[in-house]
C-alpha atoms as a PDB file:
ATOM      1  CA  UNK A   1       4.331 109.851 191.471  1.00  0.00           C
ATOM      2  CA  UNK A   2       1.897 112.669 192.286  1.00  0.00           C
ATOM      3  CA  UNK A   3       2.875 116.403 191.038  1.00  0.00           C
ATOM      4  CA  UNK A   4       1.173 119.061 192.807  1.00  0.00           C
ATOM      5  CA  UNK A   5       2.633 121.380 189.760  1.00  0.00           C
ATOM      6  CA  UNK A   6       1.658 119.015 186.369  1.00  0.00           C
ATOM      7  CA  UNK A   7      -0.459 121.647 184.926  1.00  0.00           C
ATOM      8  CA  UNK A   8       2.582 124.266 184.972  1.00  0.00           C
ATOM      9  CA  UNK A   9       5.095 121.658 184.030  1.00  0.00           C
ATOM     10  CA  UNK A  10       6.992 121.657 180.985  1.00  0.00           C
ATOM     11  CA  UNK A  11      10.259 119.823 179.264  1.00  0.00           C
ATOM     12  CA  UNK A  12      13.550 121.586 178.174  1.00  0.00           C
ATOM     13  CA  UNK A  13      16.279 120.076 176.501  1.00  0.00           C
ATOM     14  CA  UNK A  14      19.515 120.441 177.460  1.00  0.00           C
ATOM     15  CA  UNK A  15      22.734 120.227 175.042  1.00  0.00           C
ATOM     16  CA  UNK A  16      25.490 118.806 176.023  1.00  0.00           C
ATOM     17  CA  UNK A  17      28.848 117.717 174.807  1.00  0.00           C
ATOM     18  CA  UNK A  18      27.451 116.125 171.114  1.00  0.00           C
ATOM     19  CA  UNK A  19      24.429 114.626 173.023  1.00  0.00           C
ATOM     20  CA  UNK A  20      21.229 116.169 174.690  1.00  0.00           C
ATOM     21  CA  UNK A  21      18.815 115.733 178.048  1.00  0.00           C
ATOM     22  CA  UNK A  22      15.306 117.128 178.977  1.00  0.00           C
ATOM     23  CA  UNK A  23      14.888 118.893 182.168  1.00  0.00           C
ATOM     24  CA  UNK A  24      11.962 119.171 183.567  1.00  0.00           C
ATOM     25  CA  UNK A  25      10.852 122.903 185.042  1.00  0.00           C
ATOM     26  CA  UNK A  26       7.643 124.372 186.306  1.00  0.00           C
ATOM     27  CA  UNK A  27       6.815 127.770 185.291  1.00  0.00           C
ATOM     28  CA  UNK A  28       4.575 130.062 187.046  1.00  0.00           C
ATOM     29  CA  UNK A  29       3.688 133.305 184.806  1.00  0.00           C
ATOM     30  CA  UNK A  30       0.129 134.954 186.316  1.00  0.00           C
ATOM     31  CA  UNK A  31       0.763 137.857 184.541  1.00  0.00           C
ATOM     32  CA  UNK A  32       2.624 139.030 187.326  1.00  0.00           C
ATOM     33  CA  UNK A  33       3.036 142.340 188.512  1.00  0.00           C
ATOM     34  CA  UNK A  34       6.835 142.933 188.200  1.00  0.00           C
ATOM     35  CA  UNK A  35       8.587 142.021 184.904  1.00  0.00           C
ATOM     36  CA  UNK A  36      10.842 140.146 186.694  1.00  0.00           C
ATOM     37  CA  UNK A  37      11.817 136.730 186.682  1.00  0.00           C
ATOM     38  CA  UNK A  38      13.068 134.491 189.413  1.00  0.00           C
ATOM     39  CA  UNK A  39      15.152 130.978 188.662  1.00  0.00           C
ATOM     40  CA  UNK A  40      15.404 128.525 191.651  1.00  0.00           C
ATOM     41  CA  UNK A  41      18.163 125.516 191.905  1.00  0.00           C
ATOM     42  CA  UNK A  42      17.244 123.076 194.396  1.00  0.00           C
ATOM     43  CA  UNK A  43      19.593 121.509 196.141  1.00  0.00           C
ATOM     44  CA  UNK A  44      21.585 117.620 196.578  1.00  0.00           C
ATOM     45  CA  UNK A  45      18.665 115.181 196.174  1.00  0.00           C
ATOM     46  CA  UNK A  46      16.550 117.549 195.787  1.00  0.00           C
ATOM     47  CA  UNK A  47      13.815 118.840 193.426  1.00  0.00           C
ATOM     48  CA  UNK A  48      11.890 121.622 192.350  1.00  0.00           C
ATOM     49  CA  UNK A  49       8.959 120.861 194.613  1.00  0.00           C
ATOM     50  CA  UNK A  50      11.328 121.776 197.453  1.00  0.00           C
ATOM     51  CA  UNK A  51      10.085 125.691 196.305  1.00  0.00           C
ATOM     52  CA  UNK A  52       6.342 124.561 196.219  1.00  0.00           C
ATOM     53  CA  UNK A  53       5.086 127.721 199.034  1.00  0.00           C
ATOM     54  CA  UNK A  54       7.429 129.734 196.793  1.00  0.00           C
ATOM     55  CA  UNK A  55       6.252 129.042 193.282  1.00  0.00           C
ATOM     56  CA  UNK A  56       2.314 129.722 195.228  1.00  0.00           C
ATOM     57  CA  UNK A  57       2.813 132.459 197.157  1.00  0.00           C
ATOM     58  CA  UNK A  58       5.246 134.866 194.566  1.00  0.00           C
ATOM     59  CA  UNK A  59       3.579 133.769 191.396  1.00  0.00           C
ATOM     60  CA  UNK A  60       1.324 137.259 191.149  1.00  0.00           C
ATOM     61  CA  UNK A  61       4.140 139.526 191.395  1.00  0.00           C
ATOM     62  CA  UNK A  62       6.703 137.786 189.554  1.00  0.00           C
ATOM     63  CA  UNK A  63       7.372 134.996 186.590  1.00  0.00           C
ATOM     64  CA  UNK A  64       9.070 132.243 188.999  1.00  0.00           C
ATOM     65  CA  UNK A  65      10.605 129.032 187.400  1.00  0.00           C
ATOM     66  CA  UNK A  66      11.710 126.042 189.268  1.00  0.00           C
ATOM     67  CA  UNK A  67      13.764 123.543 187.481  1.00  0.00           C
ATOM     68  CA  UNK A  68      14.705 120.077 188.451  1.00  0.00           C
ATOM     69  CA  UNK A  69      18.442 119.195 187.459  1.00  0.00           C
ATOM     70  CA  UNK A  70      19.645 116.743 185.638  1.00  0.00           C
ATOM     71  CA  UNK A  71      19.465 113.124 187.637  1.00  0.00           C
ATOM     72  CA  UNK A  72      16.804 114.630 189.775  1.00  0.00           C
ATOM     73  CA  UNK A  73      13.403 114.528 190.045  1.00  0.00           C
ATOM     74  CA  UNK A  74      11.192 114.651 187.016  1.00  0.00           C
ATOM     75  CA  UNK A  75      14.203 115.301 184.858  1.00  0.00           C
ATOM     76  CA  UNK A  76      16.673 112.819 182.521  1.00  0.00           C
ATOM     77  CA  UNK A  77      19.126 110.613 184.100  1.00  0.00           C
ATOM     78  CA  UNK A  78      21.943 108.822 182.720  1.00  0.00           C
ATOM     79  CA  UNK A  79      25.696 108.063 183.265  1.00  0.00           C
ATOM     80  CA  UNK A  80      27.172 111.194 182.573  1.00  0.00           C
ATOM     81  CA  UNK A  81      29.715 113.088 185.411  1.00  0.00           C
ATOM     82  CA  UNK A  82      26.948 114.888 187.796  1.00  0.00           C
ATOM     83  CA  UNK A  83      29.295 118.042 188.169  1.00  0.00           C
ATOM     84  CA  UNK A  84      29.331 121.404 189.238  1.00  0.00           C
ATOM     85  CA  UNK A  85      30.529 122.582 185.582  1.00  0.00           C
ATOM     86  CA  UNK A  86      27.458 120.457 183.947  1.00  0.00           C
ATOM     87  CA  UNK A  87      25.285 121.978 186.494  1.00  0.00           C
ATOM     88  CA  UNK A  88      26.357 125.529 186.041  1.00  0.00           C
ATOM     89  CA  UNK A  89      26.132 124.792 182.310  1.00  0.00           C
ATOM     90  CA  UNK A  90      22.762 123.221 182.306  1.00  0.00           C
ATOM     91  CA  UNK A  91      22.202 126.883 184.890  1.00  0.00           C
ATOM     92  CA  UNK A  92      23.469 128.582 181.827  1.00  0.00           C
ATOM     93  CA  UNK A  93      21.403 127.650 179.159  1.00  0.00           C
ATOM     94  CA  UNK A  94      18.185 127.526 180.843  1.00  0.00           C
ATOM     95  CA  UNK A  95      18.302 131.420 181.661  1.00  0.00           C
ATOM     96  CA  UNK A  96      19.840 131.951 178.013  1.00  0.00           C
ATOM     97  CA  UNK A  97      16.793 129.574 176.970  1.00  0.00           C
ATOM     98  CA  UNK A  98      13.982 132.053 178.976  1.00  0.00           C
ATOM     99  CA  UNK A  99      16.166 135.335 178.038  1.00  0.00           C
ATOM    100  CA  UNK A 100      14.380 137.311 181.221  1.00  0.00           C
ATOM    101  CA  UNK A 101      14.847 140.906 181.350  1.00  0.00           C
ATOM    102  CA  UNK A 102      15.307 140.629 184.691  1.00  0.00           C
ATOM    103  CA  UNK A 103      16.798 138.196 186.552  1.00  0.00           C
ATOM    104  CA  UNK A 104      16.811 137.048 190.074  1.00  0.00           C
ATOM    105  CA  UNK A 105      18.196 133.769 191.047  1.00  0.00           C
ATOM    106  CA  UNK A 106      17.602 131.619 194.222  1.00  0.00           C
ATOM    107  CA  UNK A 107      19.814 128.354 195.158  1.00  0.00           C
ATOM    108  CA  UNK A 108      19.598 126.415 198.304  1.00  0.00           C
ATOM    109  CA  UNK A 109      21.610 124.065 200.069  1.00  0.00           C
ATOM    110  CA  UNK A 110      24.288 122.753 196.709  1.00  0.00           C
ATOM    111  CA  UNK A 111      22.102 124.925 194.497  1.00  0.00           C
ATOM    112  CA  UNK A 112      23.706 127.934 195.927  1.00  0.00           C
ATOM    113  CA  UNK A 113      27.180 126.814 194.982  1.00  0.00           C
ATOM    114  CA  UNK A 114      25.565 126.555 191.534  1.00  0.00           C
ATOM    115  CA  UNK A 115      23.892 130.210 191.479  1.00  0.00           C
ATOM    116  CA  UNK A 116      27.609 131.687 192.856  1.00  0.00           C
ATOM    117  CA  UNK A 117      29.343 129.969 190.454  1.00  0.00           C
ATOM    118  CA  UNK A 118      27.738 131.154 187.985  1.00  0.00           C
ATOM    119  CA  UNK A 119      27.510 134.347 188.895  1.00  0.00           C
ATOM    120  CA  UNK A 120      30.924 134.236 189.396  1.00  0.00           C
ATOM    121  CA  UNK A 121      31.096 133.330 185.181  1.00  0.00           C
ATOM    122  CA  UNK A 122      28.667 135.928 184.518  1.00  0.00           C
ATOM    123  CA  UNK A 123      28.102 138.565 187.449  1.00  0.00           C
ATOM    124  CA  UNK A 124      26.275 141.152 184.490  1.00  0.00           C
ATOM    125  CA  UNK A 125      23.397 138.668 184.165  1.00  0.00           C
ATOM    126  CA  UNK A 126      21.550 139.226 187.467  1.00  0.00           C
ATOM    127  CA  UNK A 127      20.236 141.491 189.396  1.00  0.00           C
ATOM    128  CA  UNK A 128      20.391 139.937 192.616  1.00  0.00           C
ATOM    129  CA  UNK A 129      20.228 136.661 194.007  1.00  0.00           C
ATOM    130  CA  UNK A 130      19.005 134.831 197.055  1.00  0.00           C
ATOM    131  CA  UNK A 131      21.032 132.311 198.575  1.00  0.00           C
ATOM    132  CA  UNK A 132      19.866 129.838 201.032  1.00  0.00           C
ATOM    133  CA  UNK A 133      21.318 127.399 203.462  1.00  0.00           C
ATOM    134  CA  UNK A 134      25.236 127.843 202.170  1.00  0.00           C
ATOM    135  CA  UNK A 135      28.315 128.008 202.866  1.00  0.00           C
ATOM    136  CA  UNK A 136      32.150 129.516 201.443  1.00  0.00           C
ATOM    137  CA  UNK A 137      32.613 125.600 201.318  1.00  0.00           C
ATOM    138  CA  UNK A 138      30.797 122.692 201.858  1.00  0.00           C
ATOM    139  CA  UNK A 139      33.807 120.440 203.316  1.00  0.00           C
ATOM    140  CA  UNK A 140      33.534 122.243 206.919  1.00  0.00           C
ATOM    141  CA  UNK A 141      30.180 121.916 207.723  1.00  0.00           C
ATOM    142  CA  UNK A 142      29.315 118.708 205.948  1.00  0.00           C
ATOM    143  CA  UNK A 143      30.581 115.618 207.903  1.00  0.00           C
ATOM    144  CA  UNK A 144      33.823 114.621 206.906  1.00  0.00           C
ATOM    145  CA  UNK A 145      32.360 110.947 206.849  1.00  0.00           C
ATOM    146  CA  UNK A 146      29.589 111.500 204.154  1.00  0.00           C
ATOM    147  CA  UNK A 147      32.099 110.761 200.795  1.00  0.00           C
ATOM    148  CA  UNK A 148      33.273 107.618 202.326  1.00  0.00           C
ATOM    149  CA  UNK A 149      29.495 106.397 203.281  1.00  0.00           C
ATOM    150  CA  UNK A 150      28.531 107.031 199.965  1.00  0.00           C
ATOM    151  CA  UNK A 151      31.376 105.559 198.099  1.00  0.00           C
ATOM    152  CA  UNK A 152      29.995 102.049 198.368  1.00  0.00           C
ATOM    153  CA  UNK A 153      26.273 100.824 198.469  1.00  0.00           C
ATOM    154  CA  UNK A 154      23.069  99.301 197.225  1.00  0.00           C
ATOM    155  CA  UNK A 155      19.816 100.921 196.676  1.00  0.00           C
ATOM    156  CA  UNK A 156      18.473  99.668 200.027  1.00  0.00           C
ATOM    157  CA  UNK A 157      21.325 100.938 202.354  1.00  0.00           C
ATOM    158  CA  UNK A 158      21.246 104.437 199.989  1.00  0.00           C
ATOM    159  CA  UNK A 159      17.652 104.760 200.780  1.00  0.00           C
ATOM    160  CA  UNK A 160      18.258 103.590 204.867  1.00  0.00           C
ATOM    161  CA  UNK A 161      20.739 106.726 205.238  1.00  0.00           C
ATOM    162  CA  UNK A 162      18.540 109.236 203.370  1.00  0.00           C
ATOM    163  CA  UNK A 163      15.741 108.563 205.233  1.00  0.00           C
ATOM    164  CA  UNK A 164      18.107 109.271 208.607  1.00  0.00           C
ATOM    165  CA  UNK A 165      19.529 112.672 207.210  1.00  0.00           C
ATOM    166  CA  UNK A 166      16.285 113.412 206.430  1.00  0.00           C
ATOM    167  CA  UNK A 167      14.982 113.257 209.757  1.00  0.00           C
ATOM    168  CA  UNK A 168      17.876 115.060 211.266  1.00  0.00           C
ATOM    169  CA  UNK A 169      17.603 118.165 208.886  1.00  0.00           C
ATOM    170  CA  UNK A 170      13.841 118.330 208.656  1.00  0.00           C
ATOM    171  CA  UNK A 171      11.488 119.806 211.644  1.00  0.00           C
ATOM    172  CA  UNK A 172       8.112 118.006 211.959  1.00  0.00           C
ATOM    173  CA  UNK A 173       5.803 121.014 210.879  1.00  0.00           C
ATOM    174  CA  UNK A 174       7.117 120.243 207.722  1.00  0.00           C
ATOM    175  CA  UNK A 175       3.648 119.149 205.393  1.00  0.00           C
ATOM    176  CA  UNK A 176       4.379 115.746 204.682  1.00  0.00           C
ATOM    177  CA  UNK A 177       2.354 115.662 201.176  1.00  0.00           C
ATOM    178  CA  UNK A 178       5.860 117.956 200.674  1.00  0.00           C
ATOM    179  CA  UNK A 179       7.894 115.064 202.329  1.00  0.00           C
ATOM    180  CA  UNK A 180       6.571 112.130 200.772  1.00  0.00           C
ATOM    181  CA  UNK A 181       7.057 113.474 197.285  1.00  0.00           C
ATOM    182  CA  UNK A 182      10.519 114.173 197.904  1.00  0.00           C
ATOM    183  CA  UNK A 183      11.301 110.681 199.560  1.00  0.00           C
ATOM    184  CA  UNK A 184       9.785 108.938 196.523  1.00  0.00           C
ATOM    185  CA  UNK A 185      11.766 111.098 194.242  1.00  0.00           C
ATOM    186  CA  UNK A 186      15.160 110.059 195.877  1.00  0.00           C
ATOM    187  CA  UNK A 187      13.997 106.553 195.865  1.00  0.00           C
ATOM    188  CA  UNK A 188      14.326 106.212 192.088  1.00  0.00           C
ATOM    189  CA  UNK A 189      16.705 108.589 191.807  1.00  0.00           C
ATOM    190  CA  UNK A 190      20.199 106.430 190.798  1.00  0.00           C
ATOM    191  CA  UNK A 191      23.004 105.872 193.055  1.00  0.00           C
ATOM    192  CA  UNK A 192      26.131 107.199 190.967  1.00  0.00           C
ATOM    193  CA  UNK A 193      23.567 110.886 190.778  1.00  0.00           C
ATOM    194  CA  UNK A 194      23.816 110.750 194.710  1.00  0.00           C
ATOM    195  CA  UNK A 195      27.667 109.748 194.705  1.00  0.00           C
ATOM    196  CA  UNK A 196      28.927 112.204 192.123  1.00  0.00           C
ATOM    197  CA  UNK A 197      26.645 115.050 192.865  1.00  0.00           C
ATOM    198  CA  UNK A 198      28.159 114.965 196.718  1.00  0.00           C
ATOM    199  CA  UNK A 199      31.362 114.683 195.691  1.00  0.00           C
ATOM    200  CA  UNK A 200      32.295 117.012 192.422  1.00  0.00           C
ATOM    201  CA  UNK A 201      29.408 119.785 193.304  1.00  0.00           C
ATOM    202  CA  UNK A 202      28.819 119.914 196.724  1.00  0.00           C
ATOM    203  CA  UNK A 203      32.717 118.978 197.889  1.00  0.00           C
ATOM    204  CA  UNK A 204      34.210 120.604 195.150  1.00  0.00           C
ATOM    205  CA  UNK A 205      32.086 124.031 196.004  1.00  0.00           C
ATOM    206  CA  UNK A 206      35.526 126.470 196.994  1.00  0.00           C
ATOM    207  CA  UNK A 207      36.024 130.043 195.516  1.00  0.00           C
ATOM    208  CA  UNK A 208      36.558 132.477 198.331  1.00  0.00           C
ATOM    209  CA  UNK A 209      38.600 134.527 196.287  1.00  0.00           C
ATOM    210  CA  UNK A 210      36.140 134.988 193.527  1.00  0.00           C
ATOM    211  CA  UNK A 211      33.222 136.028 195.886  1.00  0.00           C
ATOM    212  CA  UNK A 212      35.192 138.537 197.212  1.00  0.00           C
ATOM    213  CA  UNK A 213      34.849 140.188 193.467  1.00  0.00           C
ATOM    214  CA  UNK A 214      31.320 139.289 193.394  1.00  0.00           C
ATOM    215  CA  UNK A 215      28.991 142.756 193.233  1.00  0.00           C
ATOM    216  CA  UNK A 216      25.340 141.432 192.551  1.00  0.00           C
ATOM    217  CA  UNK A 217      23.441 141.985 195.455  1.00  0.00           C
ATOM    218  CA  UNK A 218      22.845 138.751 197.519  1.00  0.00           C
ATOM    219  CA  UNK A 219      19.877 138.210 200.233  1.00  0.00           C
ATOM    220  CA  UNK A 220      21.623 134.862 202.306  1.00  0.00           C
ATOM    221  CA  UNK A 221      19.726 133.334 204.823  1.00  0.00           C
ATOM    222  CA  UNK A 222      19.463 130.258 207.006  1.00  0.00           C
ATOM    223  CA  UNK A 223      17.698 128.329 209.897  1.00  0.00           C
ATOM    224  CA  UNK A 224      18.296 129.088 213.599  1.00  0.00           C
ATOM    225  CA  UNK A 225      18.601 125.187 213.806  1.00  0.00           C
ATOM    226  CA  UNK A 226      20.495 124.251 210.783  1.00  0.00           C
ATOM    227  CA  UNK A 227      22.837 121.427 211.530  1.00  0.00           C
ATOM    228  CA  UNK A 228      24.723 121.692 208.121  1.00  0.00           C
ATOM    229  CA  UNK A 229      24.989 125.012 207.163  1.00  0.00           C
ATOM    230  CA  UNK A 230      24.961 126.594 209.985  1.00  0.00           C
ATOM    231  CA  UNK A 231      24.583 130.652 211.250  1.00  0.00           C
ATOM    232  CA  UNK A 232      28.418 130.664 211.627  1.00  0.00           C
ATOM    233  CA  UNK A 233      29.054 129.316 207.799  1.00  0.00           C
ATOM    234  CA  UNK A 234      26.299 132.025 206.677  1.00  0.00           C
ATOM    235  CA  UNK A 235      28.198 135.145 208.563  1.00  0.00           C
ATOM    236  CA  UNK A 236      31.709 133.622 207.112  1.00  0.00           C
ATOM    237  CA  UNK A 237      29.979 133.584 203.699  1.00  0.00           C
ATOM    238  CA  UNK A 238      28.511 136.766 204.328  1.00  0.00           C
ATOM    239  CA  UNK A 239      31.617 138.716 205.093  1.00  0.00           C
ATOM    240  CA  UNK A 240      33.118 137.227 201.692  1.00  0.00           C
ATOM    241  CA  UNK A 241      29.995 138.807 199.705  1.00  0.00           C
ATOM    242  CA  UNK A 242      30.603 142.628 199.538  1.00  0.00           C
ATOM    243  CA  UNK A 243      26.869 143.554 198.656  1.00  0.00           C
ATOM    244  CA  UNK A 244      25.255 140.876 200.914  1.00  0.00           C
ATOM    245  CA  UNK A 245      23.045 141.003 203.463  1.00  0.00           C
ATOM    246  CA  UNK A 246      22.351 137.845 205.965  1.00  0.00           C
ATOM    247  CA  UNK A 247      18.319 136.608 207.531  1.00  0.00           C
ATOM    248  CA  UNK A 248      18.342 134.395 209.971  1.00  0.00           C
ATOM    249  CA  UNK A 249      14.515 132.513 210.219  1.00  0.00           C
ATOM    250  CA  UNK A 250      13.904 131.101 213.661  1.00  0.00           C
ATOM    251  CA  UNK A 251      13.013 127.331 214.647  1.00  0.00           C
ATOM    252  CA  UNK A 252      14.086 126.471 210.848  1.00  0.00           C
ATOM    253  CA  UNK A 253      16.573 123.724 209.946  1.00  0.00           C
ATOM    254  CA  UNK A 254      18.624 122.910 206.348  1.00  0.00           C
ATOM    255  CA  UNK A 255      15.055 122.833 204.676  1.00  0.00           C
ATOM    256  CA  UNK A 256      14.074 126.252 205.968  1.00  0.00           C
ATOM    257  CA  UNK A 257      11.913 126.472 202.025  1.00  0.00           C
ATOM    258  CA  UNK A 258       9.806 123.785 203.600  1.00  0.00           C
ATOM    259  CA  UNK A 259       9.602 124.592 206.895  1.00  0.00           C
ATOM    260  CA  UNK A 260       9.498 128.304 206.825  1.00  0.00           C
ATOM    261  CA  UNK A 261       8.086 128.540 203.403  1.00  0.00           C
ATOM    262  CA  UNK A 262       5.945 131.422 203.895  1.00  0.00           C
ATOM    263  CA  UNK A 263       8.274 133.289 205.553  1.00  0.00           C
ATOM    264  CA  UNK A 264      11.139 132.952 203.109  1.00  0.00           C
ATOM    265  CA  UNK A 265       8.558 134.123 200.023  1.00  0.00           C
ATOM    266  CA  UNK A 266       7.759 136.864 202.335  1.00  0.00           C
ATOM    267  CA  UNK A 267      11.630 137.920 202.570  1.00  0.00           C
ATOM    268  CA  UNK A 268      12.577 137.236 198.659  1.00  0.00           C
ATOM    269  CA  UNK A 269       9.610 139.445 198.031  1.00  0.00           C
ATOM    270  CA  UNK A 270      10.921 142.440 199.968  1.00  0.00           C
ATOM    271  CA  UNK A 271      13.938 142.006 198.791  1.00  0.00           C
ATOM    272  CA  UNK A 272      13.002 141.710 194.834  1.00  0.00           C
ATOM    273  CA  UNK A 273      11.015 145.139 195.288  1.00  0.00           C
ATOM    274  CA  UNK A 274      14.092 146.932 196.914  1.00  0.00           C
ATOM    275  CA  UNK A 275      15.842 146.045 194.102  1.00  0.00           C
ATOM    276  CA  UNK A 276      13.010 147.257 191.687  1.00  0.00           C
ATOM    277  CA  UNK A 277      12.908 150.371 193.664  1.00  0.00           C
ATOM    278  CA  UNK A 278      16.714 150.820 193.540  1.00  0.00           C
ATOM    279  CA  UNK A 279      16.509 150.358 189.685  1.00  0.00           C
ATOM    280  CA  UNK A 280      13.527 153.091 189.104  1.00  0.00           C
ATOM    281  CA  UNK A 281      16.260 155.659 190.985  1.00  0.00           C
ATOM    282  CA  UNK A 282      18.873 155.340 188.801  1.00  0.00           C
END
């Protein structure tokens, strides 16, 4: 499987429970500009290549690390539970691993419920985040039918409906060099990762009441077009976030990273340096 990112690819292991994983992570440190460092969580079926104009384009002015979670892409797989506490957890120890000075984190799509909750377990350990294509919950916008369509199938009828969704939440100016990676990816990626990761992270993604206490400043935004997580679910997660403010990136869909790409670096960009300039005022 190609890897546009092997060079600045690396291994991290992971303890969990009495046992241990490796994830795999790219790390992008040009002696940047700002000593600040962004973390990006992909999201469901994802990978860390979903941030590819990202990790190019904001490499110079900050350390940016995108990490593939466990089950997906380049990273360990086995039978464990594919949670949202194992993938806050594994969230955990990979920024207590890289110990930044200053942190920014980015989640899109399930990886947002990951940055919030963690946030939510440890709002002192950010600066600011940027959360993309989300939702308060997942259970509204996501059809109602997806659990039962994955609770029962082989490899070939997985792979059928992937390909489908994909088409439906992807635009065609997507690159497909991008595309193809990602497809491949999912293609070996097990069954049981797909099942459990939809169901006890993405479903199980609920805590209104604890973003209402959530002060780190948050940067949300979403596609015009998304068909998931749509405008309306960003403005009702916006109004929960008291210090958040809401983009909205025309002619994008659910992978707005991928079809906007340059635009969305553009935006996290601003929005890091506000936050730098906010600091130097204090």
């Amino acid at each position: 499987m190609v890897d546009p990112f092997s060079e600045k690819r690396a291994k991290l292991t992971i303890q969990r429970n009495g046992s241990s994983y490796t994830i795999s992570y790219v790390d992008i440190n040009e002696n940047p500009t700002y000593d600040y460092t962004i973390i990006c969580a992909h999201g469901w079926g994802s990978s860390s290549i979903i941030y590819s104009y990202l990790l190019k384009m904001l490499g110079s002015h900050f350390r940016i690390i995108a990490y593939d979670m466990k089950g997906h892409g380049f990273s360990d797989v086995d039978s464990d539970s594919y949670d949202l506490g194992l993938f806050t957890e594994e969230l955990a120890q990979i920024v207590d691993y890289f110990n930044p000075k200053n942190l920014i984190l980015i989640g899109h799509s399930m990886g947002s419920a990951i940055v919030q909750n963690y946030l939510c377990l440890k709002p002192e350990r950010a600066k600011a985040a940027v959360v993309l294509s989300s939702a308060p919950n997942f259970r509204e916008p996501f059809p109602r039918m997806l659990p039962l369509m994955f609770y029962r199938m082989d490899e070939r009828v997985k792979n059928i409906l992937l390909h489908v969704v994909m088409n439906i939440i992807t635009s065609d100016s997507v690159n497909p060099k991008y595309i193809n990676i990602i497809k491949e990816q999912r293609k070996s990626m097990p069954y049981h990762v797909f099942r459990q990761s939809l169901l006890n992270t993405v479903y199980a993604w609920d805590k209104d009441e604890e973003l209402k206490k959530l002060e780190t400043p948050i940067l949300l935004m979403v596609g015009e077009k998304d068909h998931l997580t749509s405008v309306k679910d960003s403005m009702k997660l916006r109004e929960l976030l008291p210090n958040s403010r809401l983009a909205i990136l025309p002619d994008s869909k659910h992978d707005l990273l991928f079809e906007n790409g340059r635009d969305v670096a553009n935006l996290v960009k601003e929005f890091v340096e506000y936050q730098i300039e906010l600091e130097s005022v204090r």
